[in-house]
C-alpha atoms as a PDB file:
ATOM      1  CA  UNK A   1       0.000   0.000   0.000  1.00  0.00           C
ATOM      2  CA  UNK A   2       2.433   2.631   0.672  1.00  0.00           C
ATOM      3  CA  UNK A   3       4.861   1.990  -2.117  1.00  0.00           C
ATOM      4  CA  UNK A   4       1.851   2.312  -3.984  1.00  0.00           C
ATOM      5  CA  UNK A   5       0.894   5.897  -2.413  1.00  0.00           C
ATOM      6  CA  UNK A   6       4.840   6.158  -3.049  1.00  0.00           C
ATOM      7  CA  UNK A   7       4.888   5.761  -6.903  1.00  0.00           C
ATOM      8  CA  UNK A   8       1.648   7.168  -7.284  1.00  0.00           C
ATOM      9  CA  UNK A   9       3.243  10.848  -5.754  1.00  0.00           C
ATOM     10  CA  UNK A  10       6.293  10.235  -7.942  1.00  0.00           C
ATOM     11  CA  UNK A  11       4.398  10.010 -10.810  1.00  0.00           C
ATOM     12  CA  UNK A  12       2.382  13.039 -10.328  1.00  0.00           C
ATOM     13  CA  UNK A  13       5.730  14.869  -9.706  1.00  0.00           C
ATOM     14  CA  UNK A  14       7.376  14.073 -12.543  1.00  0.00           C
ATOM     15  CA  UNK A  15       4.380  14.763 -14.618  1.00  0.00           C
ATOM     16  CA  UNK A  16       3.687  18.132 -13.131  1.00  0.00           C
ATOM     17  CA  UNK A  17       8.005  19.068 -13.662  1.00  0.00           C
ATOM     18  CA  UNK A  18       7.520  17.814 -17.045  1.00  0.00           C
ATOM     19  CA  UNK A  19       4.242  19.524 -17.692  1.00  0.00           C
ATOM     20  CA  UNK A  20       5.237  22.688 -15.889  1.00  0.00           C
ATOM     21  CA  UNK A  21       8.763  25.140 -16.280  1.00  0.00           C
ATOM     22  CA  UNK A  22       9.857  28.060 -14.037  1.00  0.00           C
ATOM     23  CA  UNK A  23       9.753  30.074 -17.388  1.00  0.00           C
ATOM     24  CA  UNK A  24       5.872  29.370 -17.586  1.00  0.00           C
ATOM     25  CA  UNK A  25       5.610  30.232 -13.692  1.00  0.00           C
ATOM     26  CA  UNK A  26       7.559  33.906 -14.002  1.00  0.00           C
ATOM     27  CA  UNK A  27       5.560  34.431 -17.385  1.00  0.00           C
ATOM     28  CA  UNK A  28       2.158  33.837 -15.009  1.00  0.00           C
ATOM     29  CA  UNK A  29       2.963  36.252 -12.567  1.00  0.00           C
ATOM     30  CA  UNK A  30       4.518  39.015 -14.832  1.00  0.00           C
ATOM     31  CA  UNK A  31       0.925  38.713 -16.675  1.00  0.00           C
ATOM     32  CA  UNK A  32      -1.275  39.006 -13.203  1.00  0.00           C
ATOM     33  CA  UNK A  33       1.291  41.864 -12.078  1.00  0.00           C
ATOM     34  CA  UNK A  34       0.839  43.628 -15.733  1.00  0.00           C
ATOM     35  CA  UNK A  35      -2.397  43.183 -15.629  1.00  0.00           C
ATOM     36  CA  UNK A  36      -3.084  44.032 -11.898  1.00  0.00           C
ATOM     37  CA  UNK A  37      -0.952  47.032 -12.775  1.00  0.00           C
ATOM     38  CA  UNK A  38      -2.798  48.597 -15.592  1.00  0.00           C
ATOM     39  CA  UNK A  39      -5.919  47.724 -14.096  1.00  0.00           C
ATOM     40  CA  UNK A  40      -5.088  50.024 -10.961  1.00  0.00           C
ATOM     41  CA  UNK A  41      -3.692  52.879 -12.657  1.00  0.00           C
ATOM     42  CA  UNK A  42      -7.046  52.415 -15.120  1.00  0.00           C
ATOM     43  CA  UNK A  43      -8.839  52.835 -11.834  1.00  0.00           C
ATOM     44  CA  UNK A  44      -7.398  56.054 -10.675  1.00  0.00           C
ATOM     45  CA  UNK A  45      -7.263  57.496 -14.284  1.00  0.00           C
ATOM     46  CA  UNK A  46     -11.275  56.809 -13.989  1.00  0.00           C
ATOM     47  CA  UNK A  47     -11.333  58.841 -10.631  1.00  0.00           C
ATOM     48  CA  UNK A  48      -9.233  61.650 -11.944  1.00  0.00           C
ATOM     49  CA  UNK A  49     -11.615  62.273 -14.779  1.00  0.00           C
ATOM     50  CA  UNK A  50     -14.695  61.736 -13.082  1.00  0.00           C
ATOM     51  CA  UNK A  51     -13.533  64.831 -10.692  1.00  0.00           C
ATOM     52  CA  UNK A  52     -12.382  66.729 -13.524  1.00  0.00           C
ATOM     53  CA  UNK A  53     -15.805  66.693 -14.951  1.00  0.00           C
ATOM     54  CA  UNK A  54     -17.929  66.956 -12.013  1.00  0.00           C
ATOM     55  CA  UNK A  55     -15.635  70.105 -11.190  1.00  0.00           C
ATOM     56  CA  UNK A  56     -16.054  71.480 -14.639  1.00  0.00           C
ATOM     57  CA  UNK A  57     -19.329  70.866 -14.715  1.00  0.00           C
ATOM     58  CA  UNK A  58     -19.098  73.099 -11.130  1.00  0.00           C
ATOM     59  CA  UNK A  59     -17.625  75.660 -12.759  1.00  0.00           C
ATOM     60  CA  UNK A  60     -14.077  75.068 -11.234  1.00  0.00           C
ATOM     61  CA  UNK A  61     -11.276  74.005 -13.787  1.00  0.00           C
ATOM     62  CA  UNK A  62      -8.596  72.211 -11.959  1.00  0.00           C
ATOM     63  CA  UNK A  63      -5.762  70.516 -13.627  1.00  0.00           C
END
């Protein structure tokens, strides 16, 4: 039973180092950080020009 838990665990290891390279790992995170990234300065952008309009719209141009 256990050398069969044993091999079983090797097997999935090998298959998941095989399957699986550090290259495709940092190319995962750079993506989520890129995208988390743009997605956050997206947000703010959205802020900014929401205020500029509800100023203008105010009658008080900021820039």
């Amino acid at each position: 039973m256990s050398n069969e838990v044993s091999t079983a665990l090797q097997t999935v290891g090998t298959t998941l180092n095989e399957a699986i390279s550090p290259g495709d790992i940092a190319t995962i995170i750079g993506v989520v950080l890129a995208g988390g990234i743009a997605l956050y300065l997206t947000w703010f952008g959205i802020r900014k020009l929401i205020s500029v309009v509800k100023n203008a719209m105010k009658g008080r141009l900021k820039v």
